[in-house]
Protein backbone atom coordinates (compact mmCIF):
# COMPACT_ATOMS: atom_id res chain seq x y z
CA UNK A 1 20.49 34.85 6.39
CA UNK A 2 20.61 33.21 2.82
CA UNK A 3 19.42 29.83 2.36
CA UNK A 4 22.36 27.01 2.41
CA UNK A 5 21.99 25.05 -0.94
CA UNK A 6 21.48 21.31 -0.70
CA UNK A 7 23.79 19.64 -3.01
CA UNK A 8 22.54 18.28 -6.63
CA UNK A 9 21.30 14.91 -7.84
CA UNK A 10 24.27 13.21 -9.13
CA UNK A 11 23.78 9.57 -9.86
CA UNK A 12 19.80 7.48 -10.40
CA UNK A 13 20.51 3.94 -10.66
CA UNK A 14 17.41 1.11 -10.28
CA UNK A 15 18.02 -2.99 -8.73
CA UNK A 16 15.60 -5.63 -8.43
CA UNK A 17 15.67 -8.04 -5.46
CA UNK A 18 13.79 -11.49 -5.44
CA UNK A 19 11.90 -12.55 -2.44
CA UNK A 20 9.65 -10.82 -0.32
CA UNK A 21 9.77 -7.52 0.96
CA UNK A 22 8.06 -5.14 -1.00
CA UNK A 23 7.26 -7.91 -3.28
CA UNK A 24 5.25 -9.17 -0.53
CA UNK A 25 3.51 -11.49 -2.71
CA UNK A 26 6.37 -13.15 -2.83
CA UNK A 27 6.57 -15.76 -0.77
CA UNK A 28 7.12 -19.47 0.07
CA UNK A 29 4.89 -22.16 0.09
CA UNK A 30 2.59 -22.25 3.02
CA UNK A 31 2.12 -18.85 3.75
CA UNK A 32 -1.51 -17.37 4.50
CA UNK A 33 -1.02 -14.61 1.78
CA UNK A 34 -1.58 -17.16 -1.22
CA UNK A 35 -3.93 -19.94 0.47
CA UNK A 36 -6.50 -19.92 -1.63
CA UNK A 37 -7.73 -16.63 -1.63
CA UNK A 38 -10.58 -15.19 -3.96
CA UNK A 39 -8.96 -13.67 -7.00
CA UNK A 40 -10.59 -12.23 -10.24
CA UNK A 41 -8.79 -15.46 -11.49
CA UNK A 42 -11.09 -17.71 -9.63
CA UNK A 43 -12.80 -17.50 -12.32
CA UNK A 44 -10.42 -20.67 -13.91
CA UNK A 45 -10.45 -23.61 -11.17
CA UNK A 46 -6.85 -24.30 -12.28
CA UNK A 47 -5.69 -20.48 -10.70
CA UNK A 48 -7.92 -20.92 -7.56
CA UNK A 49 -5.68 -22.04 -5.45
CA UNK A 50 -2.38 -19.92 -5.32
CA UNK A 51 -1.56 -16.72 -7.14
CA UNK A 52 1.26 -17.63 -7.86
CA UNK A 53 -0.14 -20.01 -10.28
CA UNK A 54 -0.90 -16.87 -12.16
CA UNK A 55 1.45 -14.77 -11.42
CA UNK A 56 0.91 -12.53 -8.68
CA UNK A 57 4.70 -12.21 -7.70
CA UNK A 58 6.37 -12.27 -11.33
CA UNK A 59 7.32 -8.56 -11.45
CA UNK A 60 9.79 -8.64 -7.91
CA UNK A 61 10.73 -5.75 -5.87
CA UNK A 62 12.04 -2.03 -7.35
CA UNK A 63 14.92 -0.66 -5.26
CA UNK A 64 15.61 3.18 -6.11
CA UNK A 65 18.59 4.81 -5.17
CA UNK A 66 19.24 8.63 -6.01
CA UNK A 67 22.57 9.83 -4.75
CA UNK A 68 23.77 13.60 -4.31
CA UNK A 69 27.12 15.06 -5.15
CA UNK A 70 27.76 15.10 -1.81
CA UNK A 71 27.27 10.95 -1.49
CA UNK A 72 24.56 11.38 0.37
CA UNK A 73 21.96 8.44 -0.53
CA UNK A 74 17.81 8.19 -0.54
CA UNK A 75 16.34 4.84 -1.45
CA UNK A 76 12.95 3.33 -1.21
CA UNK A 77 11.51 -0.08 -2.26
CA UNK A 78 8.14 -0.67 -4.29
CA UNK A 79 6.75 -3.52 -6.46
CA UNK A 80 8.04 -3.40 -10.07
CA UNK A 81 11.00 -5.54 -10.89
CA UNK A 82 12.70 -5.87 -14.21
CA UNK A 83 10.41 -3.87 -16.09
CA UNK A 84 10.26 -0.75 -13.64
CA UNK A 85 14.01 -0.95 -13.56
CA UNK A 86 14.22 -0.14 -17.44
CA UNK A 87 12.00 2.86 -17.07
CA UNK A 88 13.40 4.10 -14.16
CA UNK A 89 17.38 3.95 -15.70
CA UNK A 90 15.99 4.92 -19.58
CA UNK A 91 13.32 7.07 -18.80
CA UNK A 92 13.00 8.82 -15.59
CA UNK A 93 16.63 9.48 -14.44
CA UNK A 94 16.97 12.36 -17.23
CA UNK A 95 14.47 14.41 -15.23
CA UNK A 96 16.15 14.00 -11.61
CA UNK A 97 20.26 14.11 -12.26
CA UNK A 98 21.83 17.33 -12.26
CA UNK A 99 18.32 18.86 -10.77
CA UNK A 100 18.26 19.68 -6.83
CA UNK A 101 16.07 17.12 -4.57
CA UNK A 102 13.61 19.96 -3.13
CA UNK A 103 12.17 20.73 -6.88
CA UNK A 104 10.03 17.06 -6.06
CA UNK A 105 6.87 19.18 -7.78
CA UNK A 106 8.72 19.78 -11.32
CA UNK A 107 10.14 16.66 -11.41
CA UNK A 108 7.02 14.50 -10.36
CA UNK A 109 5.14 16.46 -13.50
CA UNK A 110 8.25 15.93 -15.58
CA UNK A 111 8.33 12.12 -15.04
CA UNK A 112 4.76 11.34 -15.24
CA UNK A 113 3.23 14.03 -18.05
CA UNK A 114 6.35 12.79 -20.53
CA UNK A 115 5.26 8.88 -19.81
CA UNK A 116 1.87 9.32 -19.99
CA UNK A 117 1.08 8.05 -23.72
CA UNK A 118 1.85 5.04 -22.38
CA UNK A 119 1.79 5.00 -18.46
CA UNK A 120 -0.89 6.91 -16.73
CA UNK A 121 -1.53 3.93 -13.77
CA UNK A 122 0.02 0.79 -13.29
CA UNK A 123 4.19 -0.66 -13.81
CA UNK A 124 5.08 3.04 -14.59
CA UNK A 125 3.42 4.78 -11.86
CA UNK A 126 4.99 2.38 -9.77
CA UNK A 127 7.96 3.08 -10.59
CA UNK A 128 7.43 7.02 -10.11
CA UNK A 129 6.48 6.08 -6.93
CA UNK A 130 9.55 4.56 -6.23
CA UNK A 131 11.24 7.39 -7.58
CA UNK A 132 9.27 9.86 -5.30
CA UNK A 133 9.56 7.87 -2.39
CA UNK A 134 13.73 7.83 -2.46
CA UNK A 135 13.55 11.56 -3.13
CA UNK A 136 11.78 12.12 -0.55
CA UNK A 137 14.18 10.12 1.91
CA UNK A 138 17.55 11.64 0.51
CA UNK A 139 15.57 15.59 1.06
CA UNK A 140 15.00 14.42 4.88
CA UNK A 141 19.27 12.69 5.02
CA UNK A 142 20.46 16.19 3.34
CA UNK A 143 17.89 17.90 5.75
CA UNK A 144 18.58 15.68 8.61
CA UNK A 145 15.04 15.77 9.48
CA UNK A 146 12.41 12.59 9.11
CA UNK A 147 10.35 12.85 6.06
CA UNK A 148 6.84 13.30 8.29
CA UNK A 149 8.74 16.56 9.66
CA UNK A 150 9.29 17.67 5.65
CA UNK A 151 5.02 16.92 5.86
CA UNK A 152 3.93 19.39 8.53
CA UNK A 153 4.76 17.47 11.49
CA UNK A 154 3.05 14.72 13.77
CA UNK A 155 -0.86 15.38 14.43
CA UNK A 156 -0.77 12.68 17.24
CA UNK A 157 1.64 11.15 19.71
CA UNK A 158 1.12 7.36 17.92
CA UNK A 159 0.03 5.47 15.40
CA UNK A 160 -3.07 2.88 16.02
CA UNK A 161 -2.96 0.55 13.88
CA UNK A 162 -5.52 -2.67 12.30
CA UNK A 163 -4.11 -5.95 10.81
CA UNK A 164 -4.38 -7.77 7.87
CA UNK A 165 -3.56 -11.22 7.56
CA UNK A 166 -5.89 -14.51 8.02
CA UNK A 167 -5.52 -14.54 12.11
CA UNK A 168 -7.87 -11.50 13.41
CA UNK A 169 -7.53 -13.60 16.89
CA UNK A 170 -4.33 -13.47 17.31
CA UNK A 171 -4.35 -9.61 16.09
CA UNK A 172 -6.86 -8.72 18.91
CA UNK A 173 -4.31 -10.45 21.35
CA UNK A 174 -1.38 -8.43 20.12
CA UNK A 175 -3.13 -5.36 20.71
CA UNK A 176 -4.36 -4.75 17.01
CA UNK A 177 -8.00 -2.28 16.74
CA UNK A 178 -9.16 -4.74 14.00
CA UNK A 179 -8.20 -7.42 11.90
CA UNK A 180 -9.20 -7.51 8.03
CA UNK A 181 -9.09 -11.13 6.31
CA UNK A 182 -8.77 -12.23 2.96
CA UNK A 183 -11.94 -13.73 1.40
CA UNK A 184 -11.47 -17.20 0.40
CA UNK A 185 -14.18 -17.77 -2.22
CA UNK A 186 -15.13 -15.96 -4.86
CA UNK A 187 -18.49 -16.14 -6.87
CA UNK A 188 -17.34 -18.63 -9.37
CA UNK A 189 -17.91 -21.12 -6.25
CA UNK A 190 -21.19 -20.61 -5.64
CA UNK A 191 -23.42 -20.38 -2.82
CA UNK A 192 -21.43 -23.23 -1.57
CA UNK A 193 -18.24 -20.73 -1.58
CA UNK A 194 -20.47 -18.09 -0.28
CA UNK A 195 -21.95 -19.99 2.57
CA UNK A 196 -18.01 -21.29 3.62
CA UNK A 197 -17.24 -17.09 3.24
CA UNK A 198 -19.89 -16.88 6.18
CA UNK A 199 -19.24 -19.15 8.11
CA UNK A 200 -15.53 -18.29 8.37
CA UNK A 201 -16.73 -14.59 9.23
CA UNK A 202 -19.04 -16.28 11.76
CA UNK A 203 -16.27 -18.21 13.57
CA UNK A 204 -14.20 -15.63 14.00
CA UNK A 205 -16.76 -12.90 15.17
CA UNK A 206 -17.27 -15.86 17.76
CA UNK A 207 -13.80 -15.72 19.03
CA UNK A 208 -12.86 -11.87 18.96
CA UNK A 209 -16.12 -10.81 20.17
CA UNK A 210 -18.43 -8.12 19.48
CA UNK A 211 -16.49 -5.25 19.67
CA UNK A 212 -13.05 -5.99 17.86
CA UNK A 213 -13.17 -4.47 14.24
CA UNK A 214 -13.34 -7.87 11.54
CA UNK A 215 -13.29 -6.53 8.00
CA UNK A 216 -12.98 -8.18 4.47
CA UNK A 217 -10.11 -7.83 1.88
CA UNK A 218 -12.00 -9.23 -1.79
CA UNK A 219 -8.57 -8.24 -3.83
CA UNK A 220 -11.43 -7.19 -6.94
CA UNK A 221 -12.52 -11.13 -7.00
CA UNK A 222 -16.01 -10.10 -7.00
CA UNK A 223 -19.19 -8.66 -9.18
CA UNK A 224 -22.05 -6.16 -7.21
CA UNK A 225 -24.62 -9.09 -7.00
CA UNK A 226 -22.27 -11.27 -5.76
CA UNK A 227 -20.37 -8.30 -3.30
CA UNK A 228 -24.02 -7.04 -2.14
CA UNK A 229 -25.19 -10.57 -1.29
CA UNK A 230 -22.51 -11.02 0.50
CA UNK A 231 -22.40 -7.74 2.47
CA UNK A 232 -26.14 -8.35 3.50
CA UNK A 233 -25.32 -11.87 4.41
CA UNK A 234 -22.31 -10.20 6.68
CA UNK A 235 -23.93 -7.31 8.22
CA UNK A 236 -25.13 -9.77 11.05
CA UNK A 237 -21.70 -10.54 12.03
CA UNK A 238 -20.64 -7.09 11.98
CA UNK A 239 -18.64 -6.85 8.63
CA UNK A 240 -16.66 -3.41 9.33
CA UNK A 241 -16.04 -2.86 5.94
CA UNK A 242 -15.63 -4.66 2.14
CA UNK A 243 -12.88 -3.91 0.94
CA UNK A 244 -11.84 -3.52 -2.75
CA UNK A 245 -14.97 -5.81 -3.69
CA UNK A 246 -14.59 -5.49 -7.55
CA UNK A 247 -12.54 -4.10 -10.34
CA UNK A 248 -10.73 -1.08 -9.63
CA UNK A 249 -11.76 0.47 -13.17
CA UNK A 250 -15.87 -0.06 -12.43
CA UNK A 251 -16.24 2.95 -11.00
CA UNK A 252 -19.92 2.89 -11.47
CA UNK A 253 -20.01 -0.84 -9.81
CA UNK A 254 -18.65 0.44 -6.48
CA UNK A 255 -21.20 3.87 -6.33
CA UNK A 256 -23.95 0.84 -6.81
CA UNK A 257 -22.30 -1.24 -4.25
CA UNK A 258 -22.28 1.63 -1.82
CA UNK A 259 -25.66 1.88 -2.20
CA UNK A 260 -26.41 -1.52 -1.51
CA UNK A 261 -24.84 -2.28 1.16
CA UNK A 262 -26.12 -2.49 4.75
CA UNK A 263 -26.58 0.92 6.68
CA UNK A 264 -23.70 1.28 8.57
CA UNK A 265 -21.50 -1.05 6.52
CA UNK A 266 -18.56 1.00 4.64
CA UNK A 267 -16.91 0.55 1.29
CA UNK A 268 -13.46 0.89 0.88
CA UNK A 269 -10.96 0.56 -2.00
CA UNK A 270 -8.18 2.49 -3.83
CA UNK A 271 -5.25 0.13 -3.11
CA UNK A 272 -5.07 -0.23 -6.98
CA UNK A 273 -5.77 2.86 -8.15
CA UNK A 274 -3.52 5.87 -8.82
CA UNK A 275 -2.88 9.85 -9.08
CA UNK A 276 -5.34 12.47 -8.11
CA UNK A 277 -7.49 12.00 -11.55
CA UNK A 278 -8.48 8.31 -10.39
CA UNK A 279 -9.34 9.18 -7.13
CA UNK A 280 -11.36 12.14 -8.14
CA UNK A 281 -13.61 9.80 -10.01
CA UNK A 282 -13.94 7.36 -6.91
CA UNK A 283 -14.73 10.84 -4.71
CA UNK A 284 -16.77 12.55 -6.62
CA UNK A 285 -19.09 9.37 -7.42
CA UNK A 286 -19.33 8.81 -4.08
CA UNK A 287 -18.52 5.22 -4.12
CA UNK A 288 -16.80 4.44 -1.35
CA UNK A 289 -16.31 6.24 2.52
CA UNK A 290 -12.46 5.10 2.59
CA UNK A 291 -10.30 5.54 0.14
CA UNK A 292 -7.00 3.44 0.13
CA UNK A 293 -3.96 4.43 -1.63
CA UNK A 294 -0.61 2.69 -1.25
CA UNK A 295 2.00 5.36 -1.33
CA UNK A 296 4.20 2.96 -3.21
CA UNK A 297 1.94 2.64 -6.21
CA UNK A 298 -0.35 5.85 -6.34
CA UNK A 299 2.32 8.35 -7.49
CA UNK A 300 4.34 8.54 -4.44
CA UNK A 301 4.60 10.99 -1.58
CA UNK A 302 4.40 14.03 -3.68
CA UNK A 303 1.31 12.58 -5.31
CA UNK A 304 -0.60 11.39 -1.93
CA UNK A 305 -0.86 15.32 -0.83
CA UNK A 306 -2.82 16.02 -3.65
CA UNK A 307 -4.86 12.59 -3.20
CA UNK A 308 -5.41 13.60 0.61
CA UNK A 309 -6.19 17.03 -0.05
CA UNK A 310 -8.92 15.83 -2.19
CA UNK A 311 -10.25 13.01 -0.05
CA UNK A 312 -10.52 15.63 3.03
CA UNK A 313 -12.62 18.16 0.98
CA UNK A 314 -14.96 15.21 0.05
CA UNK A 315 -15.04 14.31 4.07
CA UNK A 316 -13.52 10.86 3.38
CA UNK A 317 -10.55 9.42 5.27
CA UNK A 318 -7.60 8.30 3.66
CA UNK A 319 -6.01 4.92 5.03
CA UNK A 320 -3.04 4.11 2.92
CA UNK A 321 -2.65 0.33 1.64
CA UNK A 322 0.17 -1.12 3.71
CA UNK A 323 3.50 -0.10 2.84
CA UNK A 324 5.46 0.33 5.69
CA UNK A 325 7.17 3.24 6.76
CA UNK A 326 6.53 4.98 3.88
CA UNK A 327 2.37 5.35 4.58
CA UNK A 328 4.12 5.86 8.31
CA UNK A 329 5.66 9.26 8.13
CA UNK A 330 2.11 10.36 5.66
CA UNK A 331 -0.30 8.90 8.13
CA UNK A 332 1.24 10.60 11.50
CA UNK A 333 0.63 13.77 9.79
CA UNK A 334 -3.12 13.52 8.71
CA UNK A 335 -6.01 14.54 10.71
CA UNK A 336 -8.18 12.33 7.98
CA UNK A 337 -5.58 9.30 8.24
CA UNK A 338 -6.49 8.35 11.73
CA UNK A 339 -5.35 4.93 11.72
CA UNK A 340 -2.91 2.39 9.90
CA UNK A 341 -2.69 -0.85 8.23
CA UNK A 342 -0.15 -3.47 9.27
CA UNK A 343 0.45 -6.67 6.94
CA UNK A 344 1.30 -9.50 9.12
CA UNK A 345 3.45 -10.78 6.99
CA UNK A 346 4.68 -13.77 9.57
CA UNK A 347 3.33 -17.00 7.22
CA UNK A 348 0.93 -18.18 9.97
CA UNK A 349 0.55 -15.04 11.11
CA UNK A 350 0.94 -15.36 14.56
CA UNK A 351 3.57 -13.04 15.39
CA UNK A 352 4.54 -9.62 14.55
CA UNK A 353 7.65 -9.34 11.87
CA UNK A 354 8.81 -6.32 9.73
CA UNK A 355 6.61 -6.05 6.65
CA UNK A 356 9.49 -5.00 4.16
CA UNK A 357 11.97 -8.05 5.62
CA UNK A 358 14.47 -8.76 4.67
CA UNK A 359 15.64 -5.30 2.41
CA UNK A 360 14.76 -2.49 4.98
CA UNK A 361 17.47 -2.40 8.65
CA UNK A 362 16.10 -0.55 11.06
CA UNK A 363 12.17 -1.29 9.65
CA UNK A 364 9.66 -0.08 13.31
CA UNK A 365 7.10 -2.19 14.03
CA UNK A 366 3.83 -1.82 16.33
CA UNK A 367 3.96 -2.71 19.85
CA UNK A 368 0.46 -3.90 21.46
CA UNK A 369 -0.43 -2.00 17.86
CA UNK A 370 0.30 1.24 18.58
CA UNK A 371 4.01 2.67 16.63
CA UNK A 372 5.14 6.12 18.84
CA UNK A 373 5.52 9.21 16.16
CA UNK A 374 9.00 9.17 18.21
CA UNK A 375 9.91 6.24 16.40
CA UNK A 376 10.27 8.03 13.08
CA UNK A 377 12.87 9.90 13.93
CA UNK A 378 15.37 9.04 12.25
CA UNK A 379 16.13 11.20 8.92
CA UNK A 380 14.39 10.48 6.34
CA UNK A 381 12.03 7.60 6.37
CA UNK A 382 14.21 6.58 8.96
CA UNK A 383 15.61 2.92 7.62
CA UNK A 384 18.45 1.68 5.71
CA UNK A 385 18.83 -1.08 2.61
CA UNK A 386 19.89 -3.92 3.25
CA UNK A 387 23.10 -4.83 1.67
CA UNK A 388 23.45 -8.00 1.91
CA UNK A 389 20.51 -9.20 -0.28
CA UNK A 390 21.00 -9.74 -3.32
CA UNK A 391 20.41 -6.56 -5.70
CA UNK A 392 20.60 -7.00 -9.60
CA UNK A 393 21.34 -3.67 -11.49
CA UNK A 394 19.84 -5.02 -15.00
CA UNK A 395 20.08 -1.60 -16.96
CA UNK A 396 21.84 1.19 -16.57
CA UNK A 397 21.93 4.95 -18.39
């Protein structure tokens, strides 16, 4: 029987949106997410306390939308604003309209080997991720089939997943497996900061108990002395893991601090890292045991295959940096993804809200932490843009 074609790639077109969602920096004031939380900015007293102060949520959120001839519609959301909008419309659309949506492969290599002299990692792999991402979703609408059905299919019934925001209580009582915090002080404080650090591990091990996971988000605030003292300091309080500890480029810093650490203490990063070449360097050098890709910034679906492949060779799990249901539909299909990360992004965060609010309808979120496979039904990744935020189209082609 021959093979029904799928229609073409018509129209590309690239919006920025203000205001949380996949921005999720992007906040108001008295939110946990920017309360003083160690930065590699702490360095300068006068960007300690928010960052916003230095700019954490300047760039706003990248919505993609590639449409078929048949007006059929993928999106997805991912951090990039203005500036990922001008590649996206001037750049990448050449190498997706008039092309069909299942040649992903070509057109990934198309958009990031003709970029590379000045992309490689960072604003413009975002926005090939974001490009990725909404290809994938309008290849599971013209299939009618969820995108984690396009990945092999579901390797377990449901999702478990930890949470990350500055209330691990209140995540054990809503049926989270862990709860990672952010770290408050960074080495530019002093033993002062470090001994505060501590203490606020101390007090929470106290109320979750000994068994609940507690880990430690560093967002690359820290150097190896300072990462290893405090790791050593931790182990007694049963740190799970430290997470992202220094700069994402000192690849040599983390194989050290994976050394140094306590026995039975794990190193994690990857949230700010990208393709299959950077990971390669963090899994060959052995320095780390999780890696931690967000599909949203890494290269995109197409891109976290190759990532995953490579991670499960080197017997390292892969536990994607949270970005809703587009880690989802890759997690649910990886026997070395065996868990997820939720952002609480509620500003206390004492209650469970979609991550992406407000510019994703239809967004799942855990229940008791657990997300049924069943619940990502839906074709594609299974949500729809919001339309009644406020989109800005600030280039077009």
């Amino acid at each position: 029987m021959p093979i029904a074609q799928l229609p073409k790639i018509k129209h590309v077109r690239a919006f920025t949106v203000r205001g949380g969602g996949a921005d999720y920096h992007d906040q108001g004031a008295g939110h946990w997410i920017d309360d003083h939380i160690a930065t590699p900015m702490s360095r300068y007293p006068e960007y300690r306390q928010s960052r916003q102060s230095f700019g954490i949520n300047v760039l706003g959120t990248l919505v993609v939308e590639i449409e078929a001839e048949d007006g059929t519609i993928g999106f997805a959301v991912t951090t990039g604003g203005e500036p990922a909008a001008y590649i996206v419309e001037k750049h990448l659309a050449r190498f997706l309209e008039g092309r069909a949506p299942t040649d992903y492969e070509k057109i990934w290599d198309q958009m990031y080997f003709s970029t590379q002299y000045y992309g490689r990692k960072g604003l413009v792999v975002n926005a090939i991720s974001g490009v990725d991402l909404a290809l994938w979703d309008l290849l599971g609408k013209l299939r009618q089939e969820p995108v984690y059905h396009l990945l092999g299919g579901a390797v377990r019934d449901e999702l478990q997943f930890y949470a990350t925001g500055a209330r691990p209580d209140i995540a054990k009582d809503l049926g989270f497996i862990g709860g990672k915090m952010p770290l408050h002080h960074g080495p530019a404080e002093g033993i002062e900061g470090l001994k505060k650090n501590i203490a606020e591990l101390a007090e929470m091990r106290a109320r979750v108990g000994p068994d609940f996971w507690l880990m430690w988000d560093c967002w690359m605030a820290l150097d190896v002395d300072y990462a290893t003292r405090l790791a050593i300091a931790a182990h007694e309080h049963g740190l799970k893991w430290i997470e992202e500890a220094i700069s994402p480029d000192d690849y040599w810093g983390y194989q050290q601090l994976k050394r140094n650490v306590p026995k039975g203490m794990l190193v994690t990063t990857g949230e700010h890292e990208a393709t299959r070449w950077g990971f390669r360097m963090l899994l060959e050098m052995d320095a780390c045991d999780i890696i931690q890709p967000d599909v949203g910034w890494c290269g995109g679906v197409t891109e976290l295959l190759k990532i995953s492949a490579l991670a499960d060779a080197h017997g390292k799990m892969v536990v994607p940096h949270g970005s809703s249901v587009y880690s989802y539909h890759f997690v649910v299909t990886r026997h070395n993804s065996p868990f997820a990360e939720f952002l609480m992004m509620h500003p206390g965060p004492t209650e469970v809200v979609p991550m992406f609010a407000p510019q994703l309808l239809g967004e799942p979120v855990p229940e008791n932490g657990r997300l049924r496979a069943s619940a990502l039904d839906a074709p594609g990744f299974g949500v729809e843009l919001n339309r009644d935020i406020a989109m800005h189209r600030p280039y077009t082609h």
